[in-house]
Protein backbone atom coordinates (compact mmCIF):
# COMPACT_ATOMS: atom_id res chain seq x y z
CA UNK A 1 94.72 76.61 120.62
CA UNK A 2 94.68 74.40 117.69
CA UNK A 3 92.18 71.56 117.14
CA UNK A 4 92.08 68.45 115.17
CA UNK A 5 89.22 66.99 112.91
CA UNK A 6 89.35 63.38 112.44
CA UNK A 7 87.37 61.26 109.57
CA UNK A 8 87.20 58.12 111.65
CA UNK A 9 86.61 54.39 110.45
CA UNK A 10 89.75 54.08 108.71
CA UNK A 11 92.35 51.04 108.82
CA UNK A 12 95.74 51.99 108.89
CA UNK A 13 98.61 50.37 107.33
CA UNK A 14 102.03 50.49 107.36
CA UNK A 15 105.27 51.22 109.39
CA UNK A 16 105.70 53.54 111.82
CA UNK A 17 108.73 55.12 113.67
CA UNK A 18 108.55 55.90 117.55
CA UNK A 19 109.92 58.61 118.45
CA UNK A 20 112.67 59.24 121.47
CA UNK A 21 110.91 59.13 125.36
CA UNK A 22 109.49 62.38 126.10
CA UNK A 23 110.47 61.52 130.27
CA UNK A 24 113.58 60.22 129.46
CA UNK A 25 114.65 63.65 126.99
CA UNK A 26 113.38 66.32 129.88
CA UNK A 27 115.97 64.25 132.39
CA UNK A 28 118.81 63.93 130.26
CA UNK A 29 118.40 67.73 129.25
CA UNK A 30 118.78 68.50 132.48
CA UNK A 31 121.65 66.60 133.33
CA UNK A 32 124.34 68.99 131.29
CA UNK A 33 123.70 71.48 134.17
CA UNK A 34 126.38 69.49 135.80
CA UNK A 35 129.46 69.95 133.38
CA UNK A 36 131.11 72.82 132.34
CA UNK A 37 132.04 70.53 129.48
CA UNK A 38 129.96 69.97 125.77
CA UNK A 39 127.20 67.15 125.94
CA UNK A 40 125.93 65.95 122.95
CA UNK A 41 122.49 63.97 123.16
CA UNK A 42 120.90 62.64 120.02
CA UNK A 43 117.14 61.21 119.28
CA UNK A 44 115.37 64.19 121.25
CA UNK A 45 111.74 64.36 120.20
CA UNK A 46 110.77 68.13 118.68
CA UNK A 47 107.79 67.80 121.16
CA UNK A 48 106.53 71.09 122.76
CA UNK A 49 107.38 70.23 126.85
CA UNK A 50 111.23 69.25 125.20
CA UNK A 51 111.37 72.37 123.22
CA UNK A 52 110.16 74.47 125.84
CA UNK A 53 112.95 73.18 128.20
CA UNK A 54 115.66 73.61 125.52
CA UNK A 55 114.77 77.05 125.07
CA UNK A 56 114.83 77.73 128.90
CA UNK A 57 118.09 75.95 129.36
CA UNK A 58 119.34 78.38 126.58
CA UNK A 59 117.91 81.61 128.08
CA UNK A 60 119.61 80.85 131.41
CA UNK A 61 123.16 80.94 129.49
CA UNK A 62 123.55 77.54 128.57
CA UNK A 63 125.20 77.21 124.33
CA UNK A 64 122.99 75.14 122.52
CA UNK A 65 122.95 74.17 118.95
CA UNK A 66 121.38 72.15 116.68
CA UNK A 67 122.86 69.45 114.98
CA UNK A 68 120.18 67.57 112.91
CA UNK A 69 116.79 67.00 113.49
CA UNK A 70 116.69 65.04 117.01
CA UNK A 71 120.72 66.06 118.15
CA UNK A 72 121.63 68.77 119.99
CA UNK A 73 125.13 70.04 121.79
CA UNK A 74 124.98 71.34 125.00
CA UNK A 75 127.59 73.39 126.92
CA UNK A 76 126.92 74.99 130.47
CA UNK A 77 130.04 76.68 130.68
CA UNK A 78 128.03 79.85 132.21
CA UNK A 79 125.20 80.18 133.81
CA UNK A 80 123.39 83.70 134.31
CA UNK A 81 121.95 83.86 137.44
CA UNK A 82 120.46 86.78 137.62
CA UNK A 83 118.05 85.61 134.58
CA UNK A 84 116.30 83.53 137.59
CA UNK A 85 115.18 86.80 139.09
CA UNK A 86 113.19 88.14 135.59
CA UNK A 87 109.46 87.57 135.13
CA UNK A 88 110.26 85.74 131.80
CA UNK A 89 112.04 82.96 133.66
CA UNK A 90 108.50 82.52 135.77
CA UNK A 91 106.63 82.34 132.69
CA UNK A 92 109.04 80.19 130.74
CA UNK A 93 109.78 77.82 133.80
CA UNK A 94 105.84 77.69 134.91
CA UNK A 95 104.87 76.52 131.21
CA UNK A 96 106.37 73.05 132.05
CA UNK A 97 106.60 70.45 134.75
CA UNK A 98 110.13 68.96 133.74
CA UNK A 99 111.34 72.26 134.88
CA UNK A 100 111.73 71.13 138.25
CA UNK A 101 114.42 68.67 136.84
CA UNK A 102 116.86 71.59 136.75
CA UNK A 103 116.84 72.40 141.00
CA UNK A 104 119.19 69.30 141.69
CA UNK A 105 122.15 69.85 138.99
CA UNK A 106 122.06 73.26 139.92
CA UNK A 107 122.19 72.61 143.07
CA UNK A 108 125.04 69.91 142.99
CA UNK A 109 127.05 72.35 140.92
CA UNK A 110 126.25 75.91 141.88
CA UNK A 111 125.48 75.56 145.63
CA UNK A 112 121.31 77.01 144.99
CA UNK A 113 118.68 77.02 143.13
CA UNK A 114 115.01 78.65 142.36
CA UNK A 115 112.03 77.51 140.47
CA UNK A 116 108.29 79.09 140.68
CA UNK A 117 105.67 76.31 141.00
CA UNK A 118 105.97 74.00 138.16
CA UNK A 119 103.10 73.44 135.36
CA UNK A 120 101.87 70.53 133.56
CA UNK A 121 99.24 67.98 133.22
CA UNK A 122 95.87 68.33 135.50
CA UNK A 123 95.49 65.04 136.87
CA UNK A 124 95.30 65.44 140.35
CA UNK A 125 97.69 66.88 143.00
CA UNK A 126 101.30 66.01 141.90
CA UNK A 127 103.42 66.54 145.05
CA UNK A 128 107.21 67.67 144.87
CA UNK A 129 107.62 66.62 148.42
CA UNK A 130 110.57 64.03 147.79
CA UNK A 131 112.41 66.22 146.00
CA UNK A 132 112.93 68.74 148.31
CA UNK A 133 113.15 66.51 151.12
CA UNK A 134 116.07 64.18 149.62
CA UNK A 135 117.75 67.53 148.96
CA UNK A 136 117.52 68.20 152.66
CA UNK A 137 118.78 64.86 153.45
CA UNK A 138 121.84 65.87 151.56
CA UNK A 139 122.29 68.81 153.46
CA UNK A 140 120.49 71.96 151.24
CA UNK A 141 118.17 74.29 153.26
CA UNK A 142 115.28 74.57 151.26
CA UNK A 143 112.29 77.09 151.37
CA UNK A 144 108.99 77.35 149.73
CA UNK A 145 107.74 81.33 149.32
CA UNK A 146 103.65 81.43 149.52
CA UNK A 147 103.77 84.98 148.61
CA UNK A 148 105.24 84.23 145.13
CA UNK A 149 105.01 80.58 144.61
CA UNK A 150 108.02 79.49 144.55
CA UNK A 151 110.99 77.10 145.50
CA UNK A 152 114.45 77.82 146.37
CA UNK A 153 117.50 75.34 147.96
CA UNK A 154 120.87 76.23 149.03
CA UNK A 155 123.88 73.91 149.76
CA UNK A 156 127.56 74.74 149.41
CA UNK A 157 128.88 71.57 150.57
CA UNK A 158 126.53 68.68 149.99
CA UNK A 159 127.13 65.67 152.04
CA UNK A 160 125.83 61.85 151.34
CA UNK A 161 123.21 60.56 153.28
CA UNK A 162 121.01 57.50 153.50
CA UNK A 163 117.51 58.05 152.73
CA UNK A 164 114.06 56.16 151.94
CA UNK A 165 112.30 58.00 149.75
CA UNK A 166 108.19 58.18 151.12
CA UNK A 167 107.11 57.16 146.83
CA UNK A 168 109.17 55.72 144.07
CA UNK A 169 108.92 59.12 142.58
CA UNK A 170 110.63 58.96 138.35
CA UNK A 171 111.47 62.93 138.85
CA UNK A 172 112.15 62.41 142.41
CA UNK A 173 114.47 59.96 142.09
CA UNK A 174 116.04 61.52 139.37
CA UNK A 175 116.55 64.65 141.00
CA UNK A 176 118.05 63.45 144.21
CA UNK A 177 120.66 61.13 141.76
CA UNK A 178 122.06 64.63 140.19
CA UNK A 179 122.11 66.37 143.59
CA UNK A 180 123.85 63.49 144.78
CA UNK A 181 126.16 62.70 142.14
CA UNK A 182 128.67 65.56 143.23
CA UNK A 183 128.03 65.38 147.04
CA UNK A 184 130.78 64.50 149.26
CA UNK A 185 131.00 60.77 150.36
CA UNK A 186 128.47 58.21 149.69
CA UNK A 187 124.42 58.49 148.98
CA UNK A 188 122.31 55.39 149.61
CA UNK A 189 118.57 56.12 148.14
CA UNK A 190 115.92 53.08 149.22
CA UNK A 191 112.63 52.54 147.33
CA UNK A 192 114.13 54.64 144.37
CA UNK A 193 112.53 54.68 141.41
CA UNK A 194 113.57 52.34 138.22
CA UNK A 195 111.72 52.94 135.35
CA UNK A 196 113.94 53.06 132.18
CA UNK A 197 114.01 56.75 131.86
CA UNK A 198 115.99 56.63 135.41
CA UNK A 199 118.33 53.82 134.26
CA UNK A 200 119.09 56.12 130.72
CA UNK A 201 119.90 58.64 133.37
CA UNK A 202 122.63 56.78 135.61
CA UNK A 203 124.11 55.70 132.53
CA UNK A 204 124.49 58.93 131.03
CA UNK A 205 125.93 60.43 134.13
CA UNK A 206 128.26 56.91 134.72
CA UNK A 207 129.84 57.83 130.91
CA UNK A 208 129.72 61.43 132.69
CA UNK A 209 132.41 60.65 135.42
CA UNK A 210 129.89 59.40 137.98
CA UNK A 211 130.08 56.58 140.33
CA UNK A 212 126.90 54.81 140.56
CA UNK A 213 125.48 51.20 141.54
CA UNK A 214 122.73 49.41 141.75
CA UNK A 215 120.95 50.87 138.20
CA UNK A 216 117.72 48.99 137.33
CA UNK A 217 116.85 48.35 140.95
CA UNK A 218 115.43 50.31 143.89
CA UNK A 219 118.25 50.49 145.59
CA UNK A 220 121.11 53.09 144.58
CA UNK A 221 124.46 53.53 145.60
CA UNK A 222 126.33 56.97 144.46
CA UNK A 223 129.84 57.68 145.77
CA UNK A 224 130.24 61.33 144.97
CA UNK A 225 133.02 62.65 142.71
CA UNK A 226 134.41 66.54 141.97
CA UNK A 227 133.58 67.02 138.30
CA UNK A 228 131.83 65.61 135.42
CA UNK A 229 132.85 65.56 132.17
CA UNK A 230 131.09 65.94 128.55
CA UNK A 231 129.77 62.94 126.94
CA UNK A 232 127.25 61.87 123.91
CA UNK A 233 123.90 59.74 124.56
CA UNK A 234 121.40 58.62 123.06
CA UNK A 235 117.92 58.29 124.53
CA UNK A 236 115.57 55.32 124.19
CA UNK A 237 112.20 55.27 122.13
CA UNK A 238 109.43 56.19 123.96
CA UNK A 239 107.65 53.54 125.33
CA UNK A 240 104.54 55.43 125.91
CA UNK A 241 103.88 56.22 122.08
CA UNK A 242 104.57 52.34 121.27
CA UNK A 243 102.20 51.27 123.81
CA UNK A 244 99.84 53.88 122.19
CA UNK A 245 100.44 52.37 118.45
CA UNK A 246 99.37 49.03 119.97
CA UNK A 247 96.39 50.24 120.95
CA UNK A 248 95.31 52.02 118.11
CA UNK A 249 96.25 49.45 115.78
CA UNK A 250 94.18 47.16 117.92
CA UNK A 251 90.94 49.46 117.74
CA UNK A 252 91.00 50.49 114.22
CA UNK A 253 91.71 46.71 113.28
CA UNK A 254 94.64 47.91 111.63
CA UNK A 255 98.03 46.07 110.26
CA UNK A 256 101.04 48.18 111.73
CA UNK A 257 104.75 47.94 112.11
CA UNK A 258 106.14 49.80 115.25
CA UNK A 259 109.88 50.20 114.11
CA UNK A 260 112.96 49.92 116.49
CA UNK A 261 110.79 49.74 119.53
CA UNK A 262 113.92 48.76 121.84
CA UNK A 263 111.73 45.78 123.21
CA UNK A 264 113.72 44.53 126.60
CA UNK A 265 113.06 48.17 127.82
CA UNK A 266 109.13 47.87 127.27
CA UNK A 267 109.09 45.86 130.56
CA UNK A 268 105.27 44.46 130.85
CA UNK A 269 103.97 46.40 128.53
CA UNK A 270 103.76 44.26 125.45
CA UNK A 271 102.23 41.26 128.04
CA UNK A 272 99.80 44.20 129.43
CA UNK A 273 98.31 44.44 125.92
CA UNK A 274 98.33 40.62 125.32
CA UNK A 275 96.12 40.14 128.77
CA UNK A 276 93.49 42.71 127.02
CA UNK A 277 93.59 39.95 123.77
CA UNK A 278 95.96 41.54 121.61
CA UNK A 279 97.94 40.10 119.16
CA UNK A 280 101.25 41.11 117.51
CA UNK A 281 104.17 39.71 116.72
CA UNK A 282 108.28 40.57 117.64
CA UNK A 283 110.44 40.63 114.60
CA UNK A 284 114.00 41.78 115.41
CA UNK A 285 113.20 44.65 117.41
CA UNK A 286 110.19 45.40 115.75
CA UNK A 287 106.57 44.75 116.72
CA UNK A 288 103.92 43.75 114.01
CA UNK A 289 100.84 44.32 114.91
CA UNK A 290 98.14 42.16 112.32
CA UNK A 291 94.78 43.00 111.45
CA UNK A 292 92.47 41.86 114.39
CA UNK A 293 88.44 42.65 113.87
CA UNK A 294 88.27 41.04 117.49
CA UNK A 295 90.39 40.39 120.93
CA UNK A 296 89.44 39.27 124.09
CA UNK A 297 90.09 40.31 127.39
CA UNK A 298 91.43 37.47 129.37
CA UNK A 299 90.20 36.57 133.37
CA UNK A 300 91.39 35.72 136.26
CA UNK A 301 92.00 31.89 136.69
CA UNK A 302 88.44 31.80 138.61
CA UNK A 303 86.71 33.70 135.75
CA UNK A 304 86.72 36.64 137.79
CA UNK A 305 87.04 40.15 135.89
CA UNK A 306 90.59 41.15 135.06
CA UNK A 307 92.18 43.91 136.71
CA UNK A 308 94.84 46.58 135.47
CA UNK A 309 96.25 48.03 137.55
CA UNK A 310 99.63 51.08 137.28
CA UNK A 311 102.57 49.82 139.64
CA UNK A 312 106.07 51.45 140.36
CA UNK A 313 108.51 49.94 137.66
CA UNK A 314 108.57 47.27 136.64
CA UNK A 315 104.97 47.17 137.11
CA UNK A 316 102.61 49.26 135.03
CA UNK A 317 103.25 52.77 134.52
CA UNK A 318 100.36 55.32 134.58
CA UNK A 319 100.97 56.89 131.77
CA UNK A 320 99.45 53.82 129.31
CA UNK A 321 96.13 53.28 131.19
CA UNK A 322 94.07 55.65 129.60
CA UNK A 323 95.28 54.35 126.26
CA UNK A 324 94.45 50.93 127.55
CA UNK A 325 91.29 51.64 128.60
CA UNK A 326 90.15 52.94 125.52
CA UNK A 327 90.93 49.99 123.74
CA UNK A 328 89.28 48.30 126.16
CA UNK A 329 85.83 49.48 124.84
CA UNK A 330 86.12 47.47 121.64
CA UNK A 331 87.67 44.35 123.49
CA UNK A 332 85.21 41.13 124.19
CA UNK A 333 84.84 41.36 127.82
CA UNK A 334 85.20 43.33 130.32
CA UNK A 335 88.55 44.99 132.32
CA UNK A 336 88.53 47.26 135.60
CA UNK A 337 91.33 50.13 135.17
CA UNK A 338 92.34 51.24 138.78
CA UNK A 339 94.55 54.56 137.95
CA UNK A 340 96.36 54.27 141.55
CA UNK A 341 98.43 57.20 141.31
CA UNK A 342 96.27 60.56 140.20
CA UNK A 343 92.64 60.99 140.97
CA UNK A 344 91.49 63.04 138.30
CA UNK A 345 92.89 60.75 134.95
CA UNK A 346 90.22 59.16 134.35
CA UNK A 347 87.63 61.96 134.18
CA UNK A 348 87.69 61.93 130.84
CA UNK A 349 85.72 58.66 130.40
CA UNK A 350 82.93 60.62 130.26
CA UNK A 351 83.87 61.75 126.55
CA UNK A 352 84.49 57.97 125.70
CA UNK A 353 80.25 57.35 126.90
CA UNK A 354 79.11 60.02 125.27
CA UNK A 355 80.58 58.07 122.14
CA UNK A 356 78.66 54.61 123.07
CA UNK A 357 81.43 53.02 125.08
CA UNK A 358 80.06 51.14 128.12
CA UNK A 359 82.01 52.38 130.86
CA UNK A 360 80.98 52.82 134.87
CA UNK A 361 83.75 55.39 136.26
CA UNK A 362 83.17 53.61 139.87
CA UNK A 363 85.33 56.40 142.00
CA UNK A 364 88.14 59.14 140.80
CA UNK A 365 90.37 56.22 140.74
CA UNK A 366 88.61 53.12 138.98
CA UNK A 367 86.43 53.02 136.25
CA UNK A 368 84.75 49.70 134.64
CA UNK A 369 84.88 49.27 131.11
CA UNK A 370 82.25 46.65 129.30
CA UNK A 371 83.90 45.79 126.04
CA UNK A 372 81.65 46.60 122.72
CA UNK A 373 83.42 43.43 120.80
CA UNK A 374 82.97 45.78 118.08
CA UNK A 375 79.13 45.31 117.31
CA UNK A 376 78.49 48.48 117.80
CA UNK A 377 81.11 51.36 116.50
CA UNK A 378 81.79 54.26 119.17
CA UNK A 379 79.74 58.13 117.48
CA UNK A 380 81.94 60.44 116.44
CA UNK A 381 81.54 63.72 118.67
CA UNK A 382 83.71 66.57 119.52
CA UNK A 383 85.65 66.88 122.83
CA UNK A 384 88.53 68.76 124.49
CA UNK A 385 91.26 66.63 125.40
CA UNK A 386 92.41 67.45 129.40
CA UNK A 387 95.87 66.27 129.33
CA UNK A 388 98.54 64.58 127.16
CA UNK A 389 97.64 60.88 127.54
CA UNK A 390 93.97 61.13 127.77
CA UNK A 391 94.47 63.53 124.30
CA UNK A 392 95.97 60.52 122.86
CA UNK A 393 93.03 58.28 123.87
CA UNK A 394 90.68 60.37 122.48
CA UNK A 395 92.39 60.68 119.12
CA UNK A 396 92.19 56.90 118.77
CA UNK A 397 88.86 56.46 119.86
CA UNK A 398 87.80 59.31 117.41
CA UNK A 399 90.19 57.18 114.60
CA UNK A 400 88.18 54.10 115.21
CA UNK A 401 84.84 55.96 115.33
CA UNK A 402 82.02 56.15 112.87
CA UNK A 403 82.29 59.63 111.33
CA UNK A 404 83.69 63.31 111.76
CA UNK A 405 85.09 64.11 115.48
CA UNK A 406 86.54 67.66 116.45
CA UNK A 407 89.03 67.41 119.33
CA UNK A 408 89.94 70.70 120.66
CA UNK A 409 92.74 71.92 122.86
CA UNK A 410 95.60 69.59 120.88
CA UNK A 411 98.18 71.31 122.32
CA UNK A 412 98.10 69.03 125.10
CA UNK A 413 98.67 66.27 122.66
CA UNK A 414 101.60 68.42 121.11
CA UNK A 415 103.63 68.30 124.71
CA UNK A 416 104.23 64.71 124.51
CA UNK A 417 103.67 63.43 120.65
CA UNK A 418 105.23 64.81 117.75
CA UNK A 419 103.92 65.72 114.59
CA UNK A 420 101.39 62.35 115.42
CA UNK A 421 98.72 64.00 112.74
CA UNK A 422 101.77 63.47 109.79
CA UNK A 423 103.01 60.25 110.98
CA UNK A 424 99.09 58.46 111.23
CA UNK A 425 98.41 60.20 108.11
CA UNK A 426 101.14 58.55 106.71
CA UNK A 427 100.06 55.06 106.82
CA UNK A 428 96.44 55.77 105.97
CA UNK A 429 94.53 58.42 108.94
CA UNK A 430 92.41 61.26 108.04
CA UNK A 431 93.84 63.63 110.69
CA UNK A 432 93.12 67.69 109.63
CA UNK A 433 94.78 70.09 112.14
CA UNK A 434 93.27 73.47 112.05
CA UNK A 435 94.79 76.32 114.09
């Protein structure tokens, strides 16, 4: 495991590139399960969760190759199924949670499909309930082996159904729409989920052959077809790593450019950051962030403290509040983060306190943070990071921090950001990554 030491205290200046949606990539990869035919999908980010699914989409018999840097041609002519019976499937499929995204193309196309227990981030119990039971809804049998941990769905002859899913589950959703997409007759999916990454998805498989209505809402309509054909896509920035540039340009008081940012697919997210006192500017489809030594968390109209809060799309998503907590800490004012979706994300505020933030983790799902207004500069100190976003956190609390801080266990920030140390260093970060 590698670590990274950080020389803290520095601004940062300059432009910055996001790079494509890490969500969005381990969908879309996915997706050519359901062609015979050559996909071509460009802007994938050389993250490891991305490269880890590439490589297992290869080793099941799927032609890939490399066409620059971020595109890649897919062709699923074959598929070797007796690959899913070897122990280096297990340990290949296990290393990741997106590999779960491959049981409903399989299943649309092929008629089955097997996955051990996916992997992933530890934030809490992460259920894969919806899934299988929208795969049941379409007619698949589906059973779930104790003895070895694993998952396995048949279904020659998929039928639409109606169905309201029990959460607005992103993979969930996601799933279902592939399964779905080559059923027989017509699928009608209530409280679906929206978020962009699912919207990239229904496009891609509507330039695939697929009939499908109702994208960017929870309600979809998908009238199932034979066959789909190839295509090429392109997959959005990732909103998650803008989101995190804000933040850190905000605590380091830096001046930054977020390039190409794709801003009417941010949702609330830029206003999220403006309600913790942020400023920054939209040029074009850029966002300039200025140099701010202080912002200030807004209220409620009564003065009350302001809340944050995650929500399905197009509320909040999850995956920014630990980022937006930690900028919180150098705010003017005070915010209470309620992480509504896993219980165990905000653990890690205990590494933020043991840096001088002024934080009261209230339950496993809401912590209170008392903004420093940047009087006093968080202690450098070394920490583990637990999981991507909270890794992220940390790295900008240790970039904003007075001194040398050691953050160990960075391949959790390698699943979901790439080469982050070269791109800060870049525009002015002291960022040493020691393996």
């Amino acid at each position: 495991m590698g670590s990274f030491v950080i020389n803290g205290g520095k601004k940062l200046k300059g432009e910055i590139h996001p790079q494509g949606a890490k969500n969005e990539a381990l969908q879309i990869i996915s997706a050519i399960l359901l062609t015979p035919e050559t996909v071509i999908i460009n802007n994938i980010p050389q993250i490891t969760d991305v490269i880890k699914l590439i490589d297992l989409i290869a080793s099941i018999g799927v032609k890939v190759e490399k066409l620059s840097e971020s595109s890649y041609s897919f062709k699923a002519d074959k598929v070797d199924f007796d690959y899913f019976k070897t122990d280096d499937y297990r340990e290949k499929s296990t290393s990741l949670r997106g590999s779960i995204m491959m049981i409903g193309p399989l299943l649309a196309r092929f008629g089955k499909g097997y996955i051990p227990k996916p992997g992933g981030d530890k934030i809490g119990r992460r259920r894969v309930d919806t899934h299988f039971i929208g795969f049941e809804k379409l007619g698949a049998k589906f059973e779930f082996s104790h003895k070895d941990n694993s998952y396995k769905v048949k279904g020659k002859n998929l039928k639409g159904a109606t169905m309201l899913l029990e959460e607005a589950s992103v993979t969930g959703t996601a799933n279902i729409v592939m399964a779905s997409v080559l059923a027989q007759g017509q699928t009608v999916i209530y409280n679906a989920a929206c978020e962009p990454y699912v919207q990239q998805l229904c496009k891609m498989l509507v330039s695939m052959g697929a009939k499908i209505s109702g994208i960017s809402s929870n309600l979809l309509t998908i009238d199932g077809v034979k066959e789909l054909k190839g295509c090429e896509h392109t997959i959005l920035p990732d909103m998650i790593e803008i989101g995190s540039f804000i933040g850190l340009a905000a605590m380091t008081g830096s001046e930054i450019t977020i390039k190409n940012v794709s801003y009417e697919n941010l949702g609330i997210i830029p206003n999220s950051f403006k309600r913790l006192g942020i400023q920054f500017e939209k040029n074009g489809d850029d966002i300039f962030i200025p140099e701010q030594r202080h912002y200030q968390i807004e209220t409620f109209i009564d003065g009350s403290i302001m809340t944050i809060a995650d929500a399905p799309w197009p509320g909040l998503t999850p995956d920014l509040l630990s980022v937006m907590l930690v900028t919180a800490t150098q705010a003017k004012g005070s915010v209470l983060v309620h992480q509504k979706m896993f219980e165990s994300r905000l653990f890690f505020v205990d590494k933020l306190i043991d840096m001088g933030a002024q934080i009261i983790l209230c339950d496993p799902h809401r912590a209170t943070v008392i903004g420093l207004n940047n009087q006093i500069q968080l202690r450098a100190t070394n920490m583990v990071s637990p999981d991507i976003r909270a890794g992220v956190a940390l790295l900008i609390a240790a970039l904003s921090a007075d001194g040398t801080s050691t953050i160990h266990n960075i391949d959790q920030i390698d699943r979901g950001y790439q080469d982050i140390d070269k791109r800060l260093n870049a525009i002015g970060a002291d960022i040493k990554r020691i393996n």
